[in-house]
Protein backbone atom coordinates (compact mmCIF):
# COMPACT_ATOMS: atom_id res chain seq x y z
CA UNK A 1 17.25 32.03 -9.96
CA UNK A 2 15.05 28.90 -10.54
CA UNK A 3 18.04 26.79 -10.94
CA UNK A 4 19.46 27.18 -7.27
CA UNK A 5 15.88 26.43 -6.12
CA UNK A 6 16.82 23.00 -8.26
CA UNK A 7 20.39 22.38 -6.59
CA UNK A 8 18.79 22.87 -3.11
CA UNK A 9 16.50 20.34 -3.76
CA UNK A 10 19.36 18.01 -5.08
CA UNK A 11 21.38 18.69 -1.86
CA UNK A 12 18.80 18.06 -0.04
CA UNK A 13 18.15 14.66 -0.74
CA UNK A 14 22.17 14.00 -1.31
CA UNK A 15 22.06 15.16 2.75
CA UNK A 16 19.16 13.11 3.57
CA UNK A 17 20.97 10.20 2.12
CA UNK A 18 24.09 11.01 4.06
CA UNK A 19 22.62 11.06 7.04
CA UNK A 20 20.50 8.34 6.66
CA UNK A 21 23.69 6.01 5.95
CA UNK A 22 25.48 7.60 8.91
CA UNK A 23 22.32 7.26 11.41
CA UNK A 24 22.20 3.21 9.91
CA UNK A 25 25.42 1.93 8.78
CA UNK A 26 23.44 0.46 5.74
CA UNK A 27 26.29 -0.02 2.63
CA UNK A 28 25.00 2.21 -0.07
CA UNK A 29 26.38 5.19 -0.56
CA UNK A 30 24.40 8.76 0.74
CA UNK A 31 24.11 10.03 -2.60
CA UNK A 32 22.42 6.58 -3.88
CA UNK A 33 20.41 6.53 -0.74
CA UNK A 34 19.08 10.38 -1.64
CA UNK A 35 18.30 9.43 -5.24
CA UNK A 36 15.87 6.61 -4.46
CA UNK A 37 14.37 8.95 -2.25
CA UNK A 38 14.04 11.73 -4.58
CA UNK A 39 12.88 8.98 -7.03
CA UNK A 40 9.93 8.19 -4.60
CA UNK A 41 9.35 11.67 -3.61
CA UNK A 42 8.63 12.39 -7.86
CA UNK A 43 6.66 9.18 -8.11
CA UNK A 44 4.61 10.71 -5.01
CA UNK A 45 4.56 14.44 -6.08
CA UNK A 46 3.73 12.74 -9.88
CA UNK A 47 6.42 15.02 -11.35
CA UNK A 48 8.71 17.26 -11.58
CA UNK A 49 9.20 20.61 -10.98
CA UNK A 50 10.69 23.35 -13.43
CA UNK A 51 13.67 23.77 -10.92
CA UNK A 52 14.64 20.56 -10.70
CA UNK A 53 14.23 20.03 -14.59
CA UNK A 54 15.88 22.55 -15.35
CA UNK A 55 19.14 21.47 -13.37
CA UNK A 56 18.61 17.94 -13.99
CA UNK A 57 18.42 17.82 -17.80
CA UNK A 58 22.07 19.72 -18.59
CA UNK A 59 23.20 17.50 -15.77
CA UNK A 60 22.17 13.83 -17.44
CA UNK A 61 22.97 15.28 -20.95
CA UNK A 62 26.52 15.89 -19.85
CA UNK A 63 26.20 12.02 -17.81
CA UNK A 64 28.96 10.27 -19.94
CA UNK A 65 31.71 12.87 -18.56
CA UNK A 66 30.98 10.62 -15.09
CA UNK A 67 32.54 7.64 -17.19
CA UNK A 68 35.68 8.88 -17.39
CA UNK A 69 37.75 8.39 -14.69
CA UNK A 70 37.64 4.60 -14.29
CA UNK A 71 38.22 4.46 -17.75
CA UNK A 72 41.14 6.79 -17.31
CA UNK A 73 42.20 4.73 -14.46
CA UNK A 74 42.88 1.78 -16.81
CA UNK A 75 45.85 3.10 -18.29
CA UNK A 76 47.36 3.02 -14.76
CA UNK A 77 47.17 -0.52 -14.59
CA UNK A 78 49.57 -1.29 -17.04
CA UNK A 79 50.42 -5.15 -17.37
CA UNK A 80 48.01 -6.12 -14.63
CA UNK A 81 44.95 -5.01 -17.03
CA UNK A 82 46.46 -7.82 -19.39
CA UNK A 83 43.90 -11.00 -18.14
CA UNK A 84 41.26 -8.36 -16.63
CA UNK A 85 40.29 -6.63 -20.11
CA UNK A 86 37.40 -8.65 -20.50
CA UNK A 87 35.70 -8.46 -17.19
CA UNK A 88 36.43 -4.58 -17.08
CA UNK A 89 34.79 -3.83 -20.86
CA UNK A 90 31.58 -6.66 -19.86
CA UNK A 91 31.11 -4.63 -16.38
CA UNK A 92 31.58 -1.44 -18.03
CA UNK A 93 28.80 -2.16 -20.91
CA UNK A 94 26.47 -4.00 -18.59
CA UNK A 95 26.56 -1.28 -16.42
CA UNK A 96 25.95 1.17 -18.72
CA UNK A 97 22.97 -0.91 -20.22
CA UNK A 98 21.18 -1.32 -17.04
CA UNK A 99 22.16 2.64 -15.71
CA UNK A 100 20.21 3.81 -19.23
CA UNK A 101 17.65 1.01 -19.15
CA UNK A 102 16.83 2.67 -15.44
CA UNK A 103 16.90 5.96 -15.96
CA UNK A 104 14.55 5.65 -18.95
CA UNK A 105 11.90 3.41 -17.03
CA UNK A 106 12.20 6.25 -13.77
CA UNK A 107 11.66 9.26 -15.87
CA UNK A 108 8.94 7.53 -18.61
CA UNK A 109 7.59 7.13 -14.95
CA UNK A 110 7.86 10.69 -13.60
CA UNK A 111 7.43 12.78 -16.71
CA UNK A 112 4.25 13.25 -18.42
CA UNK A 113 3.76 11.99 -22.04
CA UNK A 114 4.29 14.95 -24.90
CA UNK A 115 1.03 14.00 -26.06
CA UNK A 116 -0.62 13.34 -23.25
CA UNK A 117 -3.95 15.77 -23.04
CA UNK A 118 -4.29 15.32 -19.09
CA UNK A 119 -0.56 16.15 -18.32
């Protein structure tokens, strides 16, 4: 039962996002908006709880199944992916890069150290 205490909290911020973008107009999208604000609410609360952790971690180790479908969409393209290969692969790898390079820095931030003696 901890789990759907997780998923609420999730939704919640996806909503909070949503609405946010619909009350503003601003150009991200709701669920971005939501995870910055989760992000802050962590760095605030200074970590995180066993609900969310235990939703979130099966949910980033299973992350590279959200890679998929543009990839997919590729094959779709057929000769008009001929002189767009390279900027798809270097967009595609950079992206990657700096989504791992971020995640890593927000939850080195968020979760406390293994070793840590006052976590």
């Amino acid at each position: 039962m901890l789990w759907v205490k997780g998923v609420f909290t999730l939704l919640l911020f996806q909503s909070i996002g949503e609405l946010i973008k619909y009350l503003t107009g601003v150009l991200l999208p709701g669920p971005v908006i939501g995870m910055f604000l989760l992000f802050g609410f962590l760095i605030i609360k200074r970590g995180v709880s066993d609900s969310l952790q235990q939703v979130s971690i099966p949910m980033i180790q299973s992350l590279t199944i959200m890679f998929v479908p543009p990839t997919v969409g590729m094959y779709f393209l057929g000769d008009g992916f001929n002189d767009q290969w390279l900027p798809f692969i270097a967009a595609g790898v950079g992206t990657t890069m700096l989504g791992t390079a971020i995640i890593a820095f927000g939850m080195k931030k968020v979760l406390p150290a293994e070793n840590d003696p006052h976590a």
